[in-house]
Protein backbone atom coordinates (compact mmCIF):
# COMPACT_ATOMS: atom_id res chain seq x y z
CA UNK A 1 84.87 100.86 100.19
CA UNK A 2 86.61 102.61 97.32
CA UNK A 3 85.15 105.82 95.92
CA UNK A 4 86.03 106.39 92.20
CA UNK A 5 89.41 108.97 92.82
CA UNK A 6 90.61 106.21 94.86
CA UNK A 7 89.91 103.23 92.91
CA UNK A 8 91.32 104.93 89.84
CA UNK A 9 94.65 106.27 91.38
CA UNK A 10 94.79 102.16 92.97
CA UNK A 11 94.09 100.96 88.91
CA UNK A 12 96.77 103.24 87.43
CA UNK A 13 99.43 101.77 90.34
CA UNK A 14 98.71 98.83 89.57
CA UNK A 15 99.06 99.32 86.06
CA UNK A 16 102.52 100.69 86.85
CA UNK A 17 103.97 97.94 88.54
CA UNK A 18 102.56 95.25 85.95
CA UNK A 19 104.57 96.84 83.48
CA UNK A 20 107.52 97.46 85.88
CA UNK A 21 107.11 93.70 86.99
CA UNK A 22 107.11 92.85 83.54
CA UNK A 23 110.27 94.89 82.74
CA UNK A 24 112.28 93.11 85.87
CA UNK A 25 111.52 89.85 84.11
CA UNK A 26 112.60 91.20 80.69
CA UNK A 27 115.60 92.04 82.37
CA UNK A 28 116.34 88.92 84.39
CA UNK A 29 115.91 89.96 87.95
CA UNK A 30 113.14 88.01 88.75
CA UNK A 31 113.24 84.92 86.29
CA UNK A 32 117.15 84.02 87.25
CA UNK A 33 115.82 81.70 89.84
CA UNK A 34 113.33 80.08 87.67
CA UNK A 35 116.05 79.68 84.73
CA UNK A 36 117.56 77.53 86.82
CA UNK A 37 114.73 75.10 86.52
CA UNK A 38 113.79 75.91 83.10
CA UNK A 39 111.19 78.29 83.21
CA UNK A 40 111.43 81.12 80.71
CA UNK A 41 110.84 84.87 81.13
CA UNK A 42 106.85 84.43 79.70
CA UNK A 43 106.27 81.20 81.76
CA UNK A 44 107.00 83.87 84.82
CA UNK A 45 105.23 86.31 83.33
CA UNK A 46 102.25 84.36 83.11
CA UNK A 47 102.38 82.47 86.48
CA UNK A 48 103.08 86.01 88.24
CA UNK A 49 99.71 87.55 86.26
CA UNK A 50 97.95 84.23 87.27
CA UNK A 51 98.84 84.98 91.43
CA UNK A 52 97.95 88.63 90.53
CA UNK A 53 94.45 87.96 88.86
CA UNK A 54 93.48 84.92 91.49
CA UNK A 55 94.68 86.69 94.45
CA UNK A 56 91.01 88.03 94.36
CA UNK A 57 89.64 84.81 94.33
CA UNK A 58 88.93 82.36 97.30
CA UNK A 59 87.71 78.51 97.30
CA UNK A 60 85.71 78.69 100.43
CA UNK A 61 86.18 75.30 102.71
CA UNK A 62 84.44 75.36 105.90
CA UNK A 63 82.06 77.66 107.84
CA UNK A 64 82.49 78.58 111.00
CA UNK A 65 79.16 79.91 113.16
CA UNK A 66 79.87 82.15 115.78
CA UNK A 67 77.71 82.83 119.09
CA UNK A 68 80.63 85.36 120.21
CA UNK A 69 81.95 88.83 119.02
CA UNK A 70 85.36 90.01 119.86
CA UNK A 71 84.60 93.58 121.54
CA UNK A 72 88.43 94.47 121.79
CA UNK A 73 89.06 96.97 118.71
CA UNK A 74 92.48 96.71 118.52
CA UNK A 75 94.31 93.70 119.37
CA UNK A 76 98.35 93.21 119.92
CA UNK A 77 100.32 90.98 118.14
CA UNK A 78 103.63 90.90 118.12
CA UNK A 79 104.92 94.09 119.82
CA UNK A 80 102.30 95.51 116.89
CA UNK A 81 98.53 97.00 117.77
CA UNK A 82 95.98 95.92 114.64
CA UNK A 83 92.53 96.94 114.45
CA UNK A 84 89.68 94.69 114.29
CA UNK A 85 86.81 95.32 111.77
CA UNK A 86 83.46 95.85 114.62
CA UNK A 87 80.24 94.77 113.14
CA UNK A 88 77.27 92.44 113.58
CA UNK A 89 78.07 88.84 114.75
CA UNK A 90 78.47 86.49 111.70
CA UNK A 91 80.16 83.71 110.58
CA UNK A 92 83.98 83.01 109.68
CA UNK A 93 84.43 81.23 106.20
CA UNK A 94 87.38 79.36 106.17
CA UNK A 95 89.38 79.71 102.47
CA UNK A 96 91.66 78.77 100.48
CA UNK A 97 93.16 81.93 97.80
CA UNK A 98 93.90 80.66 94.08
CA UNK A 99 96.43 83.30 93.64
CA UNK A 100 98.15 82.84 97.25
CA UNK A 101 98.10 78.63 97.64
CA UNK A 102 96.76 77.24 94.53
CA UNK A 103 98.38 78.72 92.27
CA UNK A 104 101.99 78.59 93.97
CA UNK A 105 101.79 75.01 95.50
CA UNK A 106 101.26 73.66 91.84
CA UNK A 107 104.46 75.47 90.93
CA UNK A 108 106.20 73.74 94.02
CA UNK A 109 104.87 70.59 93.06
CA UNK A 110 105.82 71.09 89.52
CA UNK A 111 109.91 71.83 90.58
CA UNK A 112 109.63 69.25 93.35
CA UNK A 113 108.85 67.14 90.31
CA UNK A 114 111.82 68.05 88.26
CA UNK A 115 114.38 68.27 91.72
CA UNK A 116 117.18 66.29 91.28
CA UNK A 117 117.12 65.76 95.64
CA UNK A 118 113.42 65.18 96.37
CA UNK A 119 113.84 64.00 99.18
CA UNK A 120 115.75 66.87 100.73
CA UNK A 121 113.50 69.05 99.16
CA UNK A 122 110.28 67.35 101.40
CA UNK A 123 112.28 67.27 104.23
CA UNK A 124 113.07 70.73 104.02
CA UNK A 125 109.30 71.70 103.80
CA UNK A 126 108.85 69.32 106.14
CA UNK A 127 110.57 71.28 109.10
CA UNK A 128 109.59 74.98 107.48
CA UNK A 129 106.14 73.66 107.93
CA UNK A 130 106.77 72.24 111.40
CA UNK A 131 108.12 75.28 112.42
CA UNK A 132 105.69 77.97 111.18
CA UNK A 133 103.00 75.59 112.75
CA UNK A 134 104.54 75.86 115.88
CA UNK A 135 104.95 79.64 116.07
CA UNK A 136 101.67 80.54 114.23
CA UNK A 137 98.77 81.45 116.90
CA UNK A 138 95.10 82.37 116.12
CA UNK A 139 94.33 85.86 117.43
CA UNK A 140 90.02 86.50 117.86
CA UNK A 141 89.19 89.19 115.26
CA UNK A 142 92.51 88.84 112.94
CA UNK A 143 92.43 84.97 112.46
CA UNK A 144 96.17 83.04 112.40
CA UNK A 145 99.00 85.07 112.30
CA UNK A 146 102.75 84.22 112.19
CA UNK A 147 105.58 86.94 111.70
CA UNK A 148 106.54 86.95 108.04
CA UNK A 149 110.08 86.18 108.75
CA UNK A 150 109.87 83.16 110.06
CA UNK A 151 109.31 80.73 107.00
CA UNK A 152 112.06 82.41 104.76
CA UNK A 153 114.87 82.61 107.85
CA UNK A 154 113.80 78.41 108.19
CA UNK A 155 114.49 78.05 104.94
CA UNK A 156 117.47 80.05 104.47
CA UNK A 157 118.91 77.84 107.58
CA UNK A 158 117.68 74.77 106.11
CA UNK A 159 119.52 75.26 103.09
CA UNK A 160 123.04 76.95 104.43
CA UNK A 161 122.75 73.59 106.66
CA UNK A 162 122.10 71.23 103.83
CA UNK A 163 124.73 73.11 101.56
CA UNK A 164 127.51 72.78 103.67
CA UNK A 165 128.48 69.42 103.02
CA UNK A 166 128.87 69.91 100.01
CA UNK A 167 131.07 72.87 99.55
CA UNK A 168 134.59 72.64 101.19
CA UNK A 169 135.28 73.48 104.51
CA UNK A 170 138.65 75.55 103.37
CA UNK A 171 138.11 79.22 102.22
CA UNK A 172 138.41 79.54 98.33
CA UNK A 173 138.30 82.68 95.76
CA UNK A 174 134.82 81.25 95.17
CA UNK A 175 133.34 80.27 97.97
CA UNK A 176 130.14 82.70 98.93
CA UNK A 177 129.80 84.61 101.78
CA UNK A 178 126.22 83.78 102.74
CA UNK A 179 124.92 80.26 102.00
């Protein structure tokens, strides 16, 4: 629960980093990747103020009754100790965020459209899905968790392994360091 000091300090931050957000795309740190695909700077704008505003709405799915309570208050995942919110037993409402999934798989849809190597490009999300299934674990009171590294490392790999053919294998003045 927010009391009003709070919730007006959390406003004004936010605030802040719209307008700083909106200055890094006015400057061309953030929309450098999507000029590549031929997005401009207020097609970023707008899909980045689109996650913002639906990140606070969900689609629910699926309901889930439960008969069970997890007593534990904190649980341990990953070498890390998180609490879990105690309170009546009730049910768990499987959903699906606008601003988190919707929003971003219709972007990924809309440059898998325009790809010139779709193919690679489903394979890729292919095995970054694969993987992150594999490693991702429900945990009673937190719900499915998966370290946040995982999916960007996977894809980093996936494309310094699909790149490599195609550069030479010879060191030249402009040949990258990283992939």
């Amino acid at each position: 629960m927010f009391y009003l000091p709070t919730i007006v300090l959390f406003m004004l931050a936010f605030f802040v980093l719209l307008v700083l957000l909106f200055a890094l795309i006015m400057v061309g740190t953030i929309s450098y990747a999507f000029d590549t695909v031929g997005l401009d700077a207020g097609a970023v704008f707008g899909l980045l103020l689109a996650c913002l505003a639906g990140s606070s709405i969900n689609i629910p799915l699926h309901r889930i009754r439960h008969e069970q309570v997890v007593t534990d208050p904190v649980v341990p995942v990953f070498g890390f100790r998180w609490p879990v919110p105690m309170g009546p037993p009730r049910d768990t409402v499987v959903t699906v965020n606008v601003g988190g999934a919707v929003i971003p798989c219709l972007v990924a849809l809309y440059l898998l459209a325009k790809t010139a190597y779709p193919l690679q490009a489903v394979l890729g999300i292919a095995i970054v899905a694969a993987i992150s299934q594999r490693l991702a674990r429900p945990v009673p009171g937190l719900g499915i968790v998966l370290p946040a590294f995982i999916p960007p490392s996977c894809r980093r790999s996936w494309r310094c392994c699909w790149r490599r053919h195609k550069r030479p294998w010879w060191p030249t003045s402009r040949a990258r360091s990283a992939c």
